[in-house]
Structure formats: C-alpha cells, structure tokens
N, C-alpha and C. Protein backbone atom coordinates (compact mmCIF):
# COMPACT_ATOMS: atom_id res chain seq x y z
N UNK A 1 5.44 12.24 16.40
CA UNK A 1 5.32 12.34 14.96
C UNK A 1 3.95 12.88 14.60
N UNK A 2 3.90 13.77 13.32
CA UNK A 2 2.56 14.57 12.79
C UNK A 2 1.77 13.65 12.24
N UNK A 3 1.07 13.35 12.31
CA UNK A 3 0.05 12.93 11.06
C UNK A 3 0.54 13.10 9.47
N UNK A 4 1.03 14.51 9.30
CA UNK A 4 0.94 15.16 8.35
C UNK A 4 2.46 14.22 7.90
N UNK A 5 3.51 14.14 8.79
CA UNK A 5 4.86 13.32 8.39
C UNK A 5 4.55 12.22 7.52
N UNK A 6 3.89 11.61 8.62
CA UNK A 6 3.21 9.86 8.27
C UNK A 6 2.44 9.77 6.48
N UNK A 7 1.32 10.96 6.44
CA UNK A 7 0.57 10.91 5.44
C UNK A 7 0.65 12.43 4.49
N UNK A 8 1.61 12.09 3.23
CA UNK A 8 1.28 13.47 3.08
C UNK A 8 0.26 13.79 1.58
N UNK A 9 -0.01 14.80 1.45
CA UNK A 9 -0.99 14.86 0.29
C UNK A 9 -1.30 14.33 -1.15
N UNK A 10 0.10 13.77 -1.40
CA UNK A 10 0.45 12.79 -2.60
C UNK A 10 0.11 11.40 -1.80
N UNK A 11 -0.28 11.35 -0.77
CA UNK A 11 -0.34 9.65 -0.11
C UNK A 11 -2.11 9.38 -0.11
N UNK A 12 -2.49 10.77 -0.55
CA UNK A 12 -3.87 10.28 -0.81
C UNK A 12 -4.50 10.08 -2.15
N UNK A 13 -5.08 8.71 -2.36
CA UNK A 13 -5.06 8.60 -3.75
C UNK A 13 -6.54 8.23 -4.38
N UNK A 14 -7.23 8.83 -4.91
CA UNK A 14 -8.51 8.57 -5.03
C UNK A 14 -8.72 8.38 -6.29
N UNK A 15 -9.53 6.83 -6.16
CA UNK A 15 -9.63 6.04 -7.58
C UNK A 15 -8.41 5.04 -7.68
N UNK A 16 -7.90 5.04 -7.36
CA UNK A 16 -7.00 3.61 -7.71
C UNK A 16 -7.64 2.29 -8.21
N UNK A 17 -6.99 2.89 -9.54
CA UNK A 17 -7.36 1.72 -10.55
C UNK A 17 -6.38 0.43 -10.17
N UNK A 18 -7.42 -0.92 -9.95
CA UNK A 18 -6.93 -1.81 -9.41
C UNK A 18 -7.53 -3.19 -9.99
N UNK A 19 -7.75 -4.10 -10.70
CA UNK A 19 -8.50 -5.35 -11.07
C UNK A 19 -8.38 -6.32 -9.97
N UNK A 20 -7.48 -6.44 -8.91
CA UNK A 20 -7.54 -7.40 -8.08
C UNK A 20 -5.97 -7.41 -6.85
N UNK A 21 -6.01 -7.84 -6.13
CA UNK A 21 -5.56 -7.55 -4.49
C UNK A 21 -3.78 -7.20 -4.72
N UNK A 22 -3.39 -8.26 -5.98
CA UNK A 22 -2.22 -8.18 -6.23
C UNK A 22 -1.87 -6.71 -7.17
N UNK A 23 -2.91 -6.27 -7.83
CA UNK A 23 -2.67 -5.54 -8.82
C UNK A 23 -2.79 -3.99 -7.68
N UNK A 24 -3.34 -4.14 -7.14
CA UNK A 24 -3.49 -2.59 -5.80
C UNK A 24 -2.19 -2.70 -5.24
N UNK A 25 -1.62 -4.05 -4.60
CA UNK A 25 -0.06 -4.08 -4.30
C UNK A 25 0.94 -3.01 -5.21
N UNK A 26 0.92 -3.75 -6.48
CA UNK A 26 1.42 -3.55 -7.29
C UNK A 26 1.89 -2.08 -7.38
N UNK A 27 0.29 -0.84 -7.51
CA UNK A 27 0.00 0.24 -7.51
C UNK A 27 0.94 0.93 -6.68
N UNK A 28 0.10 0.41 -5.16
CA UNK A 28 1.00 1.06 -3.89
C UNK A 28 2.17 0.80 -4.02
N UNK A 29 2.47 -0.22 -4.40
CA UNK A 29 4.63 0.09 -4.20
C UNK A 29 4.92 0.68 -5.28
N UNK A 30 4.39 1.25 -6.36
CA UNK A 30 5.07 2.35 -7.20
C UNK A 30 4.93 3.67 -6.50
N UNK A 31 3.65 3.56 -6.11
CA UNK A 31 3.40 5.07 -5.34
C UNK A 31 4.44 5.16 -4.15
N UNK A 32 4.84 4.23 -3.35
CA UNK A 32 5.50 4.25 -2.11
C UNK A 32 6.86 4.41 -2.87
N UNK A 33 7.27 3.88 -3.80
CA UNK A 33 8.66 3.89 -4.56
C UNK A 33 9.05 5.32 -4.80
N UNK A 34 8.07 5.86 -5.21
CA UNK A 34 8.37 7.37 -6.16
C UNK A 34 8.70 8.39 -4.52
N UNK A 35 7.67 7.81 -3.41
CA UNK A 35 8.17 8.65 -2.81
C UNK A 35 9.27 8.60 -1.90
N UNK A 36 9.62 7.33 -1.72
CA UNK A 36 11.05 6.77 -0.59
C UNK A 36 12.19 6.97 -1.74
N UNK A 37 11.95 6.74 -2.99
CA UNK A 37 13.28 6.52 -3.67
C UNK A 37 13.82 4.76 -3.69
N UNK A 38 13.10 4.41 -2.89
CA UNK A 38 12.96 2.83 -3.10
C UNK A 38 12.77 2.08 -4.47
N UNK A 39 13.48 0.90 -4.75
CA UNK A 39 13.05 0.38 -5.86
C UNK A 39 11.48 -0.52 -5.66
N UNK A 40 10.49 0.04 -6.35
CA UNK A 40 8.96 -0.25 -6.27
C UNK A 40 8.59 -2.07 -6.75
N UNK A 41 9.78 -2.72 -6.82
CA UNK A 41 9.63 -4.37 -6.79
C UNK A 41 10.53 -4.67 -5.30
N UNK A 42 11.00 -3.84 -5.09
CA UNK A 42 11.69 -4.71 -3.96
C UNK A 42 10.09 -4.22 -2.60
N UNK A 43 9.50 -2.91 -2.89
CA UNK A 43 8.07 -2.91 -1.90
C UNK A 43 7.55 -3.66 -1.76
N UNK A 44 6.99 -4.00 -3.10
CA UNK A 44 5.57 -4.94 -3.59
C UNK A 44 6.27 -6.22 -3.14
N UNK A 45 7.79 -7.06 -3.07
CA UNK A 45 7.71 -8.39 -2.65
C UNK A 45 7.39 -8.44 -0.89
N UNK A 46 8.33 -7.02 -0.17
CA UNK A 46 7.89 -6.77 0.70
C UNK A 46 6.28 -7.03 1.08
N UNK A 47 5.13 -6.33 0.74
CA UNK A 47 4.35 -6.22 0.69
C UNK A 47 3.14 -7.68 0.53
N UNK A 48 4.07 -8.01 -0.47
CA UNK A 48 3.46 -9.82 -0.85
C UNK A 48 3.99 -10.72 0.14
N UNK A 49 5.34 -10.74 0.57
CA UNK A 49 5.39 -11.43 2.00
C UNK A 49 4.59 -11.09 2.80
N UNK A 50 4.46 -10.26 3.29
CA UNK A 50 3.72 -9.93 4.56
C UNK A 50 2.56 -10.79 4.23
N UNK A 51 1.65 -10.03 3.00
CA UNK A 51 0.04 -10.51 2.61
C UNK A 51 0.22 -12.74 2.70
N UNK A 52 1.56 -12.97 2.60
CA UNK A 52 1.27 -14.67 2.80
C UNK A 52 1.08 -15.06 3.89
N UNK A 53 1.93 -14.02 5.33
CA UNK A 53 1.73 -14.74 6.45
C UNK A 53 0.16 -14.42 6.83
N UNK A 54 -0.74 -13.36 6.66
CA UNK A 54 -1.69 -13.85 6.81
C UNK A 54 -2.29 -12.24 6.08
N UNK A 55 -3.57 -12.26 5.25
CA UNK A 55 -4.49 -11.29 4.88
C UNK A 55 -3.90 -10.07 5.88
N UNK A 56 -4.12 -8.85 5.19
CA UNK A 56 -4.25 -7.43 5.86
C UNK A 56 -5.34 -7.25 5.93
N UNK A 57 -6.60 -8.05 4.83
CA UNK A 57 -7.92 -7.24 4.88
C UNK A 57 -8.74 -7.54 6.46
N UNK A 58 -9.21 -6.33 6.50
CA UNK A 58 -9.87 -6.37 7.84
C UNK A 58 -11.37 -6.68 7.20
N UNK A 59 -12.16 -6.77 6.15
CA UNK A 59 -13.42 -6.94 5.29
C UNK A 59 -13.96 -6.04 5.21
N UNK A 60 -15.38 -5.80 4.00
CA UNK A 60 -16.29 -4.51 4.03
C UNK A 60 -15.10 -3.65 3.34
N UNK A 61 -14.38 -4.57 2.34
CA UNK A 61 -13.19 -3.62 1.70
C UNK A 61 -12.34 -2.55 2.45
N UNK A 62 -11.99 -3.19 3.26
CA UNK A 62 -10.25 -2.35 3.85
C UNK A 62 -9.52 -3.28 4.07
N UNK A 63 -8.07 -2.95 3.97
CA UNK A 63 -7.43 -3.63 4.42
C UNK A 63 -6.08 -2.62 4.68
N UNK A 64 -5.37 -2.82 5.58
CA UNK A 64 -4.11 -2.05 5.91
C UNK A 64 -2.80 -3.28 5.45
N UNK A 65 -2.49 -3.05 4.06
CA UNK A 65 -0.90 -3.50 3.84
C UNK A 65 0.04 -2.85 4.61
N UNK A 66 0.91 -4.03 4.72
CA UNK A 66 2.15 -2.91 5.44
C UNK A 66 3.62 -4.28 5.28
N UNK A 67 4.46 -3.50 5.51
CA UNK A 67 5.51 -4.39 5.92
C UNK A 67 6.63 -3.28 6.18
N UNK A 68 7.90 -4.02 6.69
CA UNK A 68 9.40 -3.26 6.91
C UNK A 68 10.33 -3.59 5.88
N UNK A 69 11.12 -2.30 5.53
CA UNK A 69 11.57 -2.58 4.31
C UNK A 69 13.02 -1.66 5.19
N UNK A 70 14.46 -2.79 5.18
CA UNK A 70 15.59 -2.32 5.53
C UNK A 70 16.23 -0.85 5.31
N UNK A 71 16.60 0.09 6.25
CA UNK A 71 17.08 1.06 5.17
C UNK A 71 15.78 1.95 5.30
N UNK A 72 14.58 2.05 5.53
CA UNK A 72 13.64 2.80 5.33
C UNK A 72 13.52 3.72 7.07
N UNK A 73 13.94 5.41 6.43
CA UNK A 73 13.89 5.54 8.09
C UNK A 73 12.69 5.70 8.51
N UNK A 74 11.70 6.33 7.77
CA UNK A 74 10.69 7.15 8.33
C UNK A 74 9.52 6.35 8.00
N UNK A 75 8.23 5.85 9.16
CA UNK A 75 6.94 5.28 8.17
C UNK A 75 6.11 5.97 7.24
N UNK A 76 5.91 5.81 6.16
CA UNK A 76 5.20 6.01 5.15
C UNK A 76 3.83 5.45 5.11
N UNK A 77 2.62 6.47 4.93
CA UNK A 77 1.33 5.73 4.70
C UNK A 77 0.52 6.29 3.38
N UNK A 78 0.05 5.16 3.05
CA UNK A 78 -1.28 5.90 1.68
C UNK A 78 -2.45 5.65 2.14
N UNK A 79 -3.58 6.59 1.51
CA UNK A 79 -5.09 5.85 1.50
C UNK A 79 -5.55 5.72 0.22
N UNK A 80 -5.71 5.12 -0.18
CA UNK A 80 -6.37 5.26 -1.57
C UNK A 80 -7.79 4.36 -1.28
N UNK A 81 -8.88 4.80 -2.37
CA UNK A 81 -9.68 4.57 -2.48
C UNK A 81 -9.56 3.86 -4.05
N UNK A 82 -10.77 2.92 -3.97
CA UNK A 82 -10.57 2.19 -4.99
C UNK A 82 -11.51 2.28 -6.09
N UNK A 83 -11.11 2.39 -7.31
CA UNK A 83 -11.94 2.66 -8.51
C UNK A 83 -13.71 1.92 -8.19
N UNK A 84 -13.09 0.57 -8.32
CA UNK A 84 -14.33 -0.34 -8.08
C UNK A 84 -14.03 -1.58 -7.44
N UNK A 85 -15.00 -1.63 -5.63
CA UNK A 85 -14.41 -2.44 -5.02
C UNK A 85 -14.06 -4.08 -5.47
N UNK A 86 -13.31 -4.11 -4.94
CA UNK A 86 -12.07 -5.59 -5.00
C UNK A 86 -13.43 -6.82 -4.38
N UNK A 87 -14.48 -6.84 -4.72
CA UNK A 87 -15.39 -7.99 -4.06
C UNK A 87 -14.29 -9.21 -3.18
N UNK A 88 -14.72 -9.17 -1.93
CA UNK A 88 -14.10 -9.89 -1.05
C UNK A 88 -12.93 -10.54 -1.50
N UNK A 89 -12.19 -9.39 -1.92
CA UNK A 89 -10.09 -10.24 -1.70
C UNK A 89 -9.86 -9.59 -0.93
N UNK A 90 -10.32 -8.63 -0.39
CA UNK A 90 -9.46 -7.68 1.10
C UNK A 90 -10.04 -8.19 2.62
C-alpha cells in the first residue's frame, strides 16, 4: 500500500479548530465520514471507545486516534494540526 492510498490531500488538515480532546474526535469523524461515506457518529463512538480503553495521546501534543469500524475496507488516515494546543488531554 502507497502512502498516498492511506493519506490523501484532503486528510491533511491544518488548524483544526478544536476546544478539547472530545471536540477534535468529534472533527475527525466528520472529516473521516465525508470521506468513507460513513455515518460521522457511528466514527466518533468508534473513536470514543477506543479513547476509554486507554489514551491514544503519546504527550508533547500527539496522539494517534484510531479504531475499526465494520464494513470499512481500506485504512484511512488524517493529520491535522491543531488551532491551539489541547494543554495536556492528548
């Protein structure tokens, strides 16, 4: 698989306006929605399970969300950068 498959130029998102860890969720599963055709609440619960069994943030503001969502063939990735960092929720 390309890089380019995985990430494509709409998956980079600079400035993502975000107030806090849930609200960047939020973001990314609309963005991931628009592009799978997925409904963007069934991502984000995806997404919020995962974040209960334990943090994605790796600290120093990153963190890699992720989860599996049934039905999804291909992996999908974003980067976004964030308006103004999330002070230690990631």
């Amino acid at each position: 698989m390309d890089l380019c498959d995985l990430l494509a130029q709409d998956g980079i998102i600079a400035s993502l306006q975000a107030t806090s860890k849930k609200h960047a969720l939020q973001e990314l599963s609309g963005i991931a929605a628009e592009r799978t055709g997925l409904d963007s609440r069934e991502v984000f619960n995806t997404l919020l399970q995962r974040e209960r069994l334990g943090s994605t943030g790796l600290g120093h503001g990153v963190a890699i969300p992720h989860g599996r969502i049934k039905g999804l063939k291909n992996p999908l990735a974003a980067v976004p950068t964030l308006r103004s960092r999330l002070m230690d929720t990631l």
